[in-house]
PDB file of N, CA and C in Angstrom:
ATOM      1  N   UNK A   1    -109.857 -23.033 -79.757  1.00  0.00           N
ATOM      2  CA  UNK A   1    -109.653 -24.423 -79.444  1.00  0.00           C
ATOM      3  C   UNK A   1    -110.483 -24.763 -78.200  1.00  0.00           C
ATOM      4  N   UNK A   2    -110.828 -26.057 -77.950  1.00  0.00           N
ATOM      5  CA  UNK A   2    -112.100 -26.648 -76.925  1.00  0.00           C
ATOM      6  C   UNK A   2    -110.830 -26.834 -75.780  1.00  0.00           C
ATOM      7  N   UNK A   3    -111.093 -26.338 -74.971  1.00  0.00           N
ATOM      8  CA  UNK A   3    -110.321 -27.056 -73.737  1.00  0.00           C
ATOM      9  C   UNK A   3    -110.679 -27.871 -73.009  1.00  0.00           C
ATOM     10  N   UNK A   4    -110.084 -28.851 -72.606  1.00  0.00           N
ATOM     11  CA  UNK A   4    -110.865 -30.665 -71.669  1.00  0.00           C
ATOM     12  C   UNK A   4    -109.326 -30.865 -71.189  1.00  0.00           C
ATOM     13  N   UNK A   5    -110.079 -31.519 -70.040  1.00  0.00           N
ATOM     14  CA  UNK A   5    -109.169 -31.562 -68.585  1.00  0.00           C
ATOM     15  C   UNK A   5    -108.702 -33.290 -69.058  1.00  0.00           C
ATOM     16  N   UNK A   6    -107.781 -33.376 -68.712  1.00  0.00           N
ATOM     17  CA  UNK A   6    -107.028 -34.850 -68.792  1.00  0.00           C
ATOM     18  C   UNK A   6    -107.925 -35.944 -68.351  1.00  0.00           C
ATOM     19  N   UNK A   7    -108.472 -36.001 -67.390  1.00  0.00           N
ATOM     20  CA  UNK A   7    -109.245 -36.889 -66.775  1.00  0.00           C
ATOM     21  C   UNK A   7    -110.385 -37.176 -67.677  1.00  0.00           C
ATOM     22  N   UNK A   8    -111.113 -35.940 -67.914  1.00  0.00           N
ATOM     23  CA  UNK A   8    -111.912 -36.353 -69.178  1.00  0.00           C
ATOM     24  C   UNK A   8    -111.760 -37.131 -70.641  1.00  0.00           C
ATOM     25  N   UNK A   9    -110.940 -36.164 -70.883  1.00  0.00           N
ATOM     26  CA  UNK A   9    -110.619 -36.702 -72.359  1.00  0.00           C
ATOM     27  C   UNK A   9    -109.787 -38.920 -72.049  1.00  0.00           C
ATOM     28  N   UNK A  10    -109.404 -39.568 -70.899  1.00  0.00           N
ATOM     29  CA  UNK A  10    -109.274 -40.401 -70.702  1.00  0.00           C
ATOM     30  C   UNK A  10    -110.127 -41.359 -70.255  1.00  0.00           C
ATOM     31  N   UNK A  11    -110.987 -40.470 -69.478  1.00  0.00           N
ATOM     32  CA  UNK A  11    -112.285 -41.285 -68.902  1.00  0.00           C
ATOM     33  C   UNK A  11    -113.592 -41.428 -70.565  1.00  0.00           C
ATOM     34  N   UNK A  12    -113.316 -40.170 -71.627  1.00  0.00           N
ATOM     35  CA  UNK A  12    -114.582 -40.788 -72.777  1.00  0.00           C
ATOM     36  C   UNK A  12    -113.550 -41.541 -73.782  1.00  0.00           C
ATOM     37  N   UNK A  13    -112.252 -41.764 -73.686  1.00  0.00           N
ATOM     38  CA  UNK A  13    -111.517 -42.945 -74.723  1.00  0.00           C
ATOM     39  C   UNK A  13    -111.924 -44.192 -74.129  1.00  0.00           C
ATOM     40  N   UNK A  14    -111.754 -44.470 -73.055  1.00  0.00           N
ATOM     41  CA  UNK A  14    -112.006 -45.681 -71.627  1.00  0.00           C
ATOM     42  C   UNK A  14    -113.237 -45.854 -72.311  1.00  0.00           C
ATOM     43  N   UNK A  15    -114.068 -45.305 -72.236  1.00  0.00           N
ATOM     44  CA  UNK A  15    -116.003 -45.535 -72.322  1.00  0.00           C
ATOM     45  C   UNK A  15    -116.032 -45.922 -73.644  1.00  0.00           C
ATOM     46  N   UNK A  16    -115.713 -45.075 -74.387  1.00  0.00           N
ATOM     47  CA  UNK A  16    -115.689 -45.375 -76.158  1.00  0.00           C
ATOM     48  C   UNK A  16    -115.174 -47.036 -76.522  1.00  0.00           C
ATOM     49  N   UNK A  17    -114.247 -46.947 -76.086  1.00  0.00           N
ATOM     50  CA  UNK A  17    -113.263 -48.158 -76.209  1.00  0.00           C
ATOM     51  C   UNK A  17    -113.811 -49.519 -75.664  1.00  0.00           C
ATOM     52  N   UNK A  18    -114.692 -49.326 -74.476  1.00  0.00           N
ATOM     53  CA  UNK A  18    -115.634 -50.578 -73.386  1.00  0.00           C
ATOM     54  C   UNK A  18    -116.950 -50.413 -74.029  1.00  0.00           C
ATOM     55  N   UNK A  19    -117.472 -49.124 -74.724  1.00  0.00           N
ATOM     56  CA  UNK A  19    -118.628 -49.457 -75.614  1.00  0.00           C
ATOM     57  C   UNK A  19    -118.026 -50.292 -77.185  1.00  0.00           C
ATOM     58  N   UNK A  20    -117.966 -49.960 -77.408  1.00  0.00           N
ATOM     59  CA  UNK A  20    -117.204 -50.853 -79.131  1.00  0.00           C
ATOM     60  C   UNK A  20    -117.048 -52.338 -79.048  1.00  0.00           C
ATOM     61  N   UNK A  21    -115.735 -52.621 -77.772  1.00  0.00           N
ATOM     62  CA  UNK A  21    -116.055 -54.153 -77.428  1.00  0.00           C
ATOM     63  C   UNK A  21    -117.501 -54.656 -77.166  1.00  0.00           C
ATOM     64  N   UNK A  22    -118.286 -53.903 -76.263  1.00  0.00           N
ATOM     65  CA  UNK A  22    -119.064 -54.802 -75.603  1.00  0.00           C
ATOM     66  C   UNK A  22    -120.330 -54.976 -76.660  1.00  0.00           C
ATOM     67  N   UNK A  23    -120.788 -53.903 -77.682  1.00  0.00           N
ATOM     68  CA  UNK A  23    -121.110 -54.367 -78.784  1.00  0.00           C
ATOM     69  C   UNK A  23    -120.441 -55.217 -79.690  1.00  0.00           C
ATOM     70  N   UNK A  24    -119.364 -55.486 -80.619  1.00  0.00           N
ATOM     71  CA  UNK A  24    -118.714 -56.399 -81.194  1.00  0.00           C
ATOM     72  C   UNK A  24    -119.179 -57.956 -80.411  1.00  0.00           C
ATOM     73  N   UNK A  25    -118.902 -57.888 -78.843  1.00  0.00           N
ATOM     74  CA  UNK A  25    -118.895 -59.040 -78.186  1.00  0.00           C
ATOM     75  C   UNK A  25    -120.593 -59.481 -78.319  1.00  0.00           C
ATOM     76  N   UNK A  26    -121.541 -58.467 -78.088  1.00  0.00           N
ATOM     77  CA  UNK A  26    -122.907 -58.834 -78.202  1.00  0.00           C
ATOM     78  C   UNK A  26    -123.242 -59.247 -79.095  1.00  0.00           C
ATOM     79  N   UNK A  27    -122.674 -58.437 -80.861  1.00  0.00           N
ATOM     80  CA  UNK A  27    -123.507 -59.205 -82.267  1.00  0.00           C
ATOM     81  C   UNK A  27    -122.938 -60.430 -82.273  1.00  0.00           C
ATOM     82  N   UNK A  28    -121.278 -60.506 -82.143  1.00  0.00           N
ATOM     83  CA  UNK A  28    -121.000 -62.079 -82.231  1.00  0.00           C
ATOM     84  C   UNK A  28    -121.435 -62.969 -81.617  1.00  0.00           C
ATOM     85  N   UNK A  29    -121.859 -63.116 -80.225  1.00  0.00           N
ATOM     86  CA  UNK A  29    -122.785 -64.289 -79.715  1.00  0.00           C
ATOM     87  C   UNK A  29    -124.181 -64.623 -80.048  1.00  0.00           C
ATOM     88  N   UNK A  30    -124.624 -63.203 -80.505  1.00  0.00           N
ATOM     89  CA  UNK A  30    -125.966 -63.296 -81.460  1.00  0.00           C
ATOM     90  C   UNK A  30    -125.763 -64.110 -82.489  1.00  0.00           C
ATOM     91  N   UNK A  31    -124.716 -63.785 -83.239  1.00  0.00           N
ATOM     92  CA  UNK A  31    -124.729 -64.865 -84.683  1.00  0.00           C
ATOM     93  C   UNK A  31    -125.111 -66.591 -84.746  1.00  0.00           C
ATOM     94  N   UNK A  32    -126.041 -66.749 -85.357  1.00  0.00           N
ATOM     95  CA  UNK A  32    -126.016 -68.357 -85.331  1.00  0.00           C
ATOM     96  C   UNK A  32    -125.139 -69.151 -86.598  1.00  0.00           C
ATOM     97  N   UNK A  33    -124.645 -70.092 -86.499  1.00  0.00           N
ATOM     98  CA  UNK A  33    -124.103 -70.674 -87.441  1.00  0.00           C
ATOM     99  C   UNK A  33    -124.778 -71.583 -88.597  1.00  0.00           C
ATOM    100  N   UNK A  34    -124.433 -71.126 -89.849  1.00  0.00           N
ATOM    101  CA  UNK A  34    -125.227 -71.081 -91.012  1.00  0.00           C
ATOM    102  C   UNK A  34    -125.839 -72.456 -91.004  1.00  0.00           C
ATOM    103  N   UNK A  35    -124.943 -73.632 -90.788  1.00  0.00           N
ATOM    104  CA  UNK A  35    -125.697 -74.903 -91.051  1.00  0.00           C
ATOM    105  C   UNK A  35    -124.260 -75.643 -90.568  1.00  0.00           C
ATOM    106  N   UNK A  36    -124.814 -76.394 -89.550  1.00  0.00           N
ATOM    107  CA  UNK A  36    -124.005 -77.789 -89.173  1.00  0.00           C
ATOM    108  C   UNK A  36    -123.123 -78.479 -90.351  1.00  0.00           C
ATOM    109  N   UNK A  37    -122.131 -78.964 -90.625  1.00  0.00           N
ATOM    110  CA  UNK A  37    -121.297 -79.339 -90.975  1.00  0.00           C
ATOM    111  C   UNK A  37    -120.884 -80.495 -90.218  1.00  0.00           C
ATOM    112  N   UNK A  38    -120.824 -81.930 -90.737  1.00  0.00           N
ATOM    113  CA  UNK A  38    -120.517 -83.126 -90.884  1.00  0.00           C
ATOM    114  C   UNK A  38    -119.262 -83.162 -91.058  1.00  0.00           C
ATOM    115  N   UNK A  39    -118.482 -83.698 -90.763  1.00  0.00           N
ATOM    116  CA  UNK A  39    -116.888 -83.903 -91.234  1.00  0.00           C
ATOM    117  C   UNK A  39    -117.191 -85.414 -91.383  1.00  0.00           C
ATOM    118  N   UNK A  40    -117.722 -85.726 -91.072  1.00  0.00           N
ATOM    119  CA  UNK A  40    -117.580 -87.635 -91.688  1.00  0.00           C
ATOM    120  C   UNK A  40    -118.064 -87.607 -93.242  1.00  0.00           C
ATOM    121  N   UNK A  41    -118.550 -86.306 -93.754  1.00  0.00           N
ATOM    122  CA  UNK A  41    -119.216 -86.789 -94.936  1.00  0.00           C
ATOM    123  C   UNK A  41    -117.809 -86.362 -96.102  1.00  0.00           C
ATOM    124  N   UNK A  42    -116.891 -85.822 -95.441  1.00  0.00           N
ATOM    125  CA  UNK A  42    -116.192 -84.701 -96.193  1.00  0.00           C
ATOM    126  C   UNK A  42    -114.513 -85.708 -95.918  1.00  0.00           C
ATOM    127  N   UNK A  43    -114.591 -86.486 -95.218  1.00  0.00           N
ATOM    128  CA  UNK A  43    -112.992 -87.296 -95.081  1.00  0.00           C
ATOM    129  C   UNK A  43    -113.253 -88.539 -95.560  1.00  0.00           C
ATOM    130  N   UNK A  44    -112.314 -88.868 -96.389  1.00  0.00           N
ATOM    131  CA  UNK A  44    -112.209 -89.650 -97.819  1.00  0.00           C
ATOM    132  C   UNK A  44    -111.172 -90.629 -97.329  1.00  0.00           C
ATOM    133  N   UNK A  45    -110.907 -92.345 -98.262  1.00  0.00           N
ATOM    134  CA  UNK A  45    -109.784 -92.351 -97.858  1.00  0.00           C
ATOM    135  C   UNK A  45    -109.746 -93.351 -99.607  1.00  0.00           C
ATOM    136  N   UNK A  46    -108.742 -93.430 -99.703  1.00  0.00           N
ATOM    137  CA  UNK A  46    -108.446 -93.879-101.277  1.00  0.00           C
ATOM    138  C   UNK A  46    -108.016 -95.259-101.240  1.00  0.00           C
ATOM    139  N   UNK A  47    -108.452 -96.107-101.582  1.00  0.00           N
ATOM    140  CA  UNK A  47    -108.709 -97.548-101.648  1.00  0.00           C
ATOM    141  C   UNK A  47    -107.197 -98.322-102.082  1.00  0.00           C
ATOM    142  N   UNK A  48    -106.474 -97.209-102.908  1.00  0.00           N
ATOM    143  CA  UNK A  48    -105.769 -97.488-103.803  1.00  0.00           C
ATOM    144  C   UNK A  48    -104.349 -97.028-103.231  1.00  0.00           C
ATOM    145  N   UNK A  49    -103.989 -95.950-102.632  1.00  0.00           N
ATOM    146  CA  UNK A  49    -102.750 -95.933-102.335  1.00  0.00           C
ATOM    147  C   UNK A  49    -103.030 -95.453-100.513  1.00  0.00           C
ATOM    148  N   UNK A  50    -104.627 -95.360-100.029  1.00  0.00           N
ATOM    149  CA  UNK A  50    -104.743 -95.417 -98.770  1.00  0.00           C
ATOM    150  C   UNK A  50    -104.242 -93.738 -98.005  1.00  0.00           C
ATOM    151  N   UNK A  51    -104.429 -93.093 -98.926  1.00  0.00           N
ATOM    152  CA  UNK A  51    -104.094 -91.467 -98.701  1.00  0.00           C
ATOM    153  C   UNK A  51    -105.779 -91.182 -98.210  1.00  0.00           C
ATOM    154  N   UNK A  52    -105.609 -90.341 -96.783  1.00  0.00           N
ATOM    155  CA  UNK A  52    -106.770 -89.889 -96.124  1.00  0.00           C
ATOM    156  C   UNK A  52    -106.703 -88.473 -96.998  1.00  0.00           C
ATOM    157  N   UNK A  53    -107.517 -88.120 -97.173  1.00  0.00           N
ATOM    158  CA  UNK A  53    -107.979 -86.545 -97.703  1.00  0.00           C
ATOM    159  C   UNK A  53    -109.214 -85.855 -97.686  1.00  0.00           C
ATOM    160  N   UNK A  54    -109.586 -84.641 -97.419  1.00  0.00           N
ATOM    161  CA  UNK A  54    -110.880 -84.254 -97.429  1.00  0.00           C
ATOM    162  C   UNK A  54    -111.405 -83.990 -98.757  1.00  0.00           C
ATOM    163  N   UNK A  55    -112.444 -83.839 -99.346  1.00  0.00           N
ATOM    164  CA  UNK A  55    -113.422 -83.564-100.185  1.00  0.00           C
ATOM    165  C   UNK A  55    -114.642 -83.078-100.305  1.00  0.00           C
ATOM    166  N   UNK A  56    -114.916 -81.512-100.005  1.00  0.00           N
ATOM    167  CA  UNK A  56    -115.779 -80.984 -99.518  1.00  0.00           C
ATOM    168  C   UNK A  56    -116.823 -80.492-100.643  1.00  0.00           C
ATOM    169  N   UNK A  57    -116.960 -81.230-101.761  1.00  0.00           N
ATOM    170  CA  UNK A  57    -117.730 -80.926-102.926  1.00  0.00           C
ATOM    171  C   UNK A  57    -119.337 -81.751-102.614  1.00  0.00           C
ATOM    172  N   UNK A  58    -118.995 -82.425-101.765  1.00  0.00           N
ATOM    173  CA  UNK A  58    -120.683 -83.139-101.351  1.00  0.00           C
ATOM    174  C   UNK A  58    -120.963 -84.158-102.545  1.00  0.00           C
ATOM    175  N   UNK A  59    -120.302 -85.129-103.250  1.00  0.00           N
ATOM    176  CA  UNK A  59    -120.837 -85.283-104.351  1.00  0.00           C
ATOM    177  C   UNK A  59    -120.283 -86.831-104.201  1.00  0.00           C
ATOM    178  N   UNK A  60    -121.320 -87.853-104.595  1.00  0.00           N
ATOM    179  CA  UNK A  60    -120.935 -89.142-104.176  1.00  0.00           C
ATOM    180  C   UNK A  60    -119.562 -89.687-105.074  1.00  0.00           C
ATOM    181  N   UNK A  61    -119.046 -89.128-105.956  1.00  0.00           N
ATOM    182  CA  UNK A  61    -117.633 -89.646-106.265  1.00  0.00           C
ATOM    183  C   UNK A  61    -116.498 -88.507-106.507  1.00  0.00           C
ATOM    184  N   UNK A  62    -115.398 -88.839-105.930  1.00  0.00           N
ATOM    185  CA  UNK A  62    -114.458 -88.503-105.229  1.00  0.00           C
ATOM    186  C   UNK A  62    -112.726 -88.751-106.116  1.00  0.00           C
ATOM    187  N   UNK A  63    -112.513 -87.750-106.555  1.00  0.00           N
ATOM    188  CA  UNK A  63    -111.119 -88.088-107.291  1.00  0.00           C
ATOM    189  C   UNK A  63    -109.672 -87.969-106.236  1.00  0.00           C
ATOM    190  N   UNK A  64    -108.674 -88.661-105.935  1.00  0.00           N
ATOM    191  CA  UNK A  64    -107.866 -88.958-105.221  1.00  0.00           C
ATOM    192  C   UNK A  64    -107.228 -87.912-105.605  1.00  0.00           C
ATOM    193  N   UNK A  65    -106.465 -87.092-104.680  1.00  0.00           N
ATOM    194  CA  UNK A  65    -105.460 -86.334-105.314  1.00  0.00           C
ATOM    195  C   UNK A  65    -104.102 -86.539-105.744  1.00  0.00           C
ATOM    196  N   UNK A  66    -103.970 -87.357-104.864  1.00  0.00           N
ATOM    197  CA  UNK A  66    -102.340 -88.382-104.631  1.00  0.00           C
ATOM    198  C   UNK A  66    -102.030 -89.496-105.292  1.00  0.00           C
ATOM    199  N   UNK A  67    -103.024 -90.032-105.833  1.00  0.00           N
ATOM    200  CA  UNK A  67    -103.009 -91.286-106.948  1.00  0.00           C
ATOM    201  C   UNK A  67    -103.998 -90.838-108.337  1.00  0.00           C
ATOM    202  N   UNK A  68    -105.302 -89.907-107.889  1.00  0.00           N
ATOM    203  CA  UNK A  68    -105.470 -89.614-108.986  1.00  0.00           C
ATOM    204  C   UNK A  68    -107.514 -90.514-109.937  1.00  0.00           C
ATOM    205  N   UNK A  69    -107.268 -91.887-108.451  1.00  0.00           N
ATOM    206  CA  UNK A  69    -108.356 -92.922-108.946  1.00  0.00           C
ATOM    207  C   UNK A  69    -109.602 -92.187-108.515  1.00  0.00           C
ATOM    208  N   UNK A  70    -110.256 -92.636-109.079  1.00  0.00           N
ATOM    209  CA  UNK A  70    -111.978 -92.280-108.263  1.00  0.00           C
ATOM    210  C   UNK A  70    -112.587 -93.131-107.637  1.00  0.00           C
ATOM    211  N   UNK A  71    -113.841 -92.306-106.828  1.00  0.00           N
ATOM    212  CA  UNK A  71    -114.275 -93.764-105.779  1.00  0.00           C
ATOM    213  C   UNK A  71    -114.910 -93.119-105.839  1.00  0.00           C
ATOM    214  N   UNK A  72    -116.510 -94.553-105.153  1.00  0.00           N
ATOM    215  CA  UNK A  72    -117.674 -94.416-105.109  1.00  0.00           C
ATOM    216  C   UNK A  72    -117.812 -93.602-103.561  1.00  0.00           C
ATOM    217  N   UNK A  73    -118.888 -93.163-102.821  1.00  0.00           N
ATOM    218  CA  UNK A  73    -119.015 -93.204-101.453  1.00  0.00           C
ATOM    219  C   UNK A  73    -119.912 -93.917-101.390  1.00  0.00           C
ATOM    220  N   UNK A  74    -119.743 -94.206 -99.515  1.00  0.00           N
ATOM    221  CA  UNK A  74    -120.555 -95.913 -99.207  1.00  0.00           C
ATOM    222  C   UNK A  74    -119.935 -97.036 -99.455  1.00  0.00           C
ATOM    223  N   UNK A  75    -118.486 -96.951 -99.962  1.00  0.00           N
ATOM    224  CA  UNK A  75    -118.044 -98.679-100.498  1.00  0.00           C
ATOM    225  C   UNK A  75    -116.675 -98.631 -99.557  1.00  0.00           C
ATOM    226  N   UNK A  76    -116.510-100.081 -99.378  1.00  0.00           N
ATOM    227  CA  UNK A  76    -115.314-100.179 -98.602  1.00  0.00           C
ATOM    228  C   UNK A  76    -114.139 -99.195 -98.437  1.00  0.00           C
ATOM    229  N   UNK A  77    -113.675 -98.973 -97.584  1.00  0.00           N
ATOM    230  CA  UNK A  77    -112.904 -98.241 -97.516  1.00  0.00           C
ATOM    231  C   UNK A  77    -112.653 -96.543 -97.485  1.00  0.00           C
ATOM    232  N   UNK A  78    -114.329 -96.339 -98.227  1.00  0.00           N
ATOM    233  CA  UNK A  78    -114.303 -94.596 -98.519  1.00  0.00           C
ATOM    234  C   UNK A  78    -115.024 -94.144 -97.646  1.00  0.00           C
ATOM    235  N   UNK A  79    -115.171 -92.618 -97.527  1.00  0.00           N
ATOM    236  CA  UNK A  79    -115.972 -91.914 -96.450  1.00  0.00           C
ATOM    237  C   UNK A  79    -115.716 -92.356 -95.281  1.00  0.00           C
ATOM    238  N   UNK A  80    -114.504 -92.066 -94.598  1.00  0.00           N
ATOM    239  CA  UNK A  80    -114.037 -92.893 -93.190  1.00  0.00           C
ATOM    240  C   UNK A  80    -114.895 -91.795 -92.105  1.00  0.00           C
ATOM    241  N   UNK A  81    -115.462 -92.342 -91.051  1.00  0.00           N
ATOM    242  CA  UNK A  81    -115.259 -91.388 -90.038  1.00  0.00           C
ATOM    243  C   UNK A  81    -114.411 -91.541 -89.384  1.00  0.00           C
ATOM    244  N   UNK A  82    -114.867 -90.887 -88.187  1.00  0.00           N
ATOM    245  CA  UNK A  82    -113.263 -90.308 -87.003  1.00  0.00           C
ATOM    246  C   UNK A  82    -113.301 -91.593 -86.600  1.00  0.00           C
ATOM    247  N   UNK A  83    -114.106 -92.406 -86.051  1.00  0.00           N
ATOM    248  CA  UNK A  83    -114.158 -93.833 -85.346  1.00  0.00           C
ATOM    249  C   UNK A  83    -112.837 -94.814 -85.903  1.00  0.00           C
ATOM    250  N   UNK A  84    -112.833 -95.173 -87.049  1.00  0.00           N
ATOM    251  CA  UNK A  84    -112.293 -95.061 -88.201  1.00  0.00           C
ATOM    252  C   UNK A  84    -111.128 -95.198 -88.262  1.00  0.00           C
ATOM    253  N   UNK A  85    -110.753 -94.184 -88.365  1.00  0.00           N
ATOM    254  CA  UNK A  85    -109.710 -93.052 -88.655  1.00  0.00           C
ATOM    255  C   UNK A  85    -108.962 -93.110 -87.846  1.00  0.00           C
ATOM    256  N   UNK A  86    -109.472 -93.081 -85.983  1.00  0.00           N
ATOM    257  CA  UNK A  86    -108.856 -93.200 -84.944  1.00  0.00           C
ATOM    258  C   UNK A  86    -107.795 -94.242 -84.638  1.00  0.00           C
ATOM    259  N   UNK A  87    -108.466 -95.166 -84.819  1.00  0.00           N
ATOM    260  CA  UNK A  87    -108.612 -97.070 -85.067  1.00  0.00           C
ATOM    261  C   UNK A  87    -107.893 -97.086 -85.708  1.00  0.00           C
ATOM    262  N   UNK A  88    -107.758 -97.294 -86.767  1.00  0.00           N
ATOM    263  CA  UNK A  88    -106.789 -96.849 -88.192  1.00  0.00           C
ATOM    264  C   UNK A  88    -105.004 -96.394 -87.444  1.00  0.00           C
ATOM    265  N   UNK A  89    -105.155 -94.985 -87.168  1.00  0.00           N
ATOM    266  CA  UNK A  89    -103.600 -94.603 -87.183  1.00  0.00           C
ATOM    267  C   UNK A  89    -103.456 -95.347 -85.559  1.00  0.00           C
ATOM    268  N   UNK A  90    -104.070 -95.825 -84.879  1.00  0.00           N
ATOM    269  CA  UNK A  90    -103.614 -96.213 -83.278  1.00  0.00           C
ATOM    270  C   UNK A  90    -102.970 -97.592 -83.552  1.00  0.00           C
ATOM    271  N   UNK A  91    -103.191 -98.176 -84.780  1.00  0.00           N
ATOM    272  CA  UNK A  91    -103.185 -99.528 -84.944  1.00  0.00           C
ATOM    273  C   UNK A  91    -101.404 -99.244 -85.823  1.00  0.00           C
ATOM    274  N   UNK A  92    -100.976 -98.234 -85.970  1.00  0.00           N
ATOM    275  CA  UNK A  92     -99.685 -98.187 -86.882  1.00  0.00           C
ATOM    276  C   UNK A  92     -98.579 -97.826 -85.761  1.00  0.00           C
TER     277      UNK A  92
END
């Protein structure tokens, strides 16, 4: 059997353990994020019974989940942004 003195065997877990983080911590700030994401393009609001919902299919018409209707995007009422939205529930 290898014999190692206490101090050692605590001082290379310590090192092991502060190397592992400090790589993990290095690739993750390296990572860039795949592509910007819009949330105004993706929050919906339904003309018809006025249920906000997201819809992250990118696709200019939009089926309600809660009533069920479809809508165009670009027309009154649909594709709310936060501006919006804000305005909207501050006013209830």
């Amino acid at each position: 059997m290898i014999k190692i003195e206490l101090t050692l065997a605590i001082t290379g877990y310590l090192f092991l353990s502060l190397l592992i983080l400090f790589l993990w911590l290095f690739t993750e700030t390296r990572k860039k994020p795949a592509s910007p994401i819009r949330k105004e393009n993706y929050l919906w609001q339904c003309p018809m019974c006025f249920h906000i919902y997201v819809d992250s299919s990118g696709s200019d018409i939009s089926r309600c989940p809660l009533c069920g209707s479809l809508h165009k995007k670009h027309e009154s009422g649909y594709n709310v942004n936060r501006d919006t939205l804000s305005e909207n529930q501050g006013a209830r």
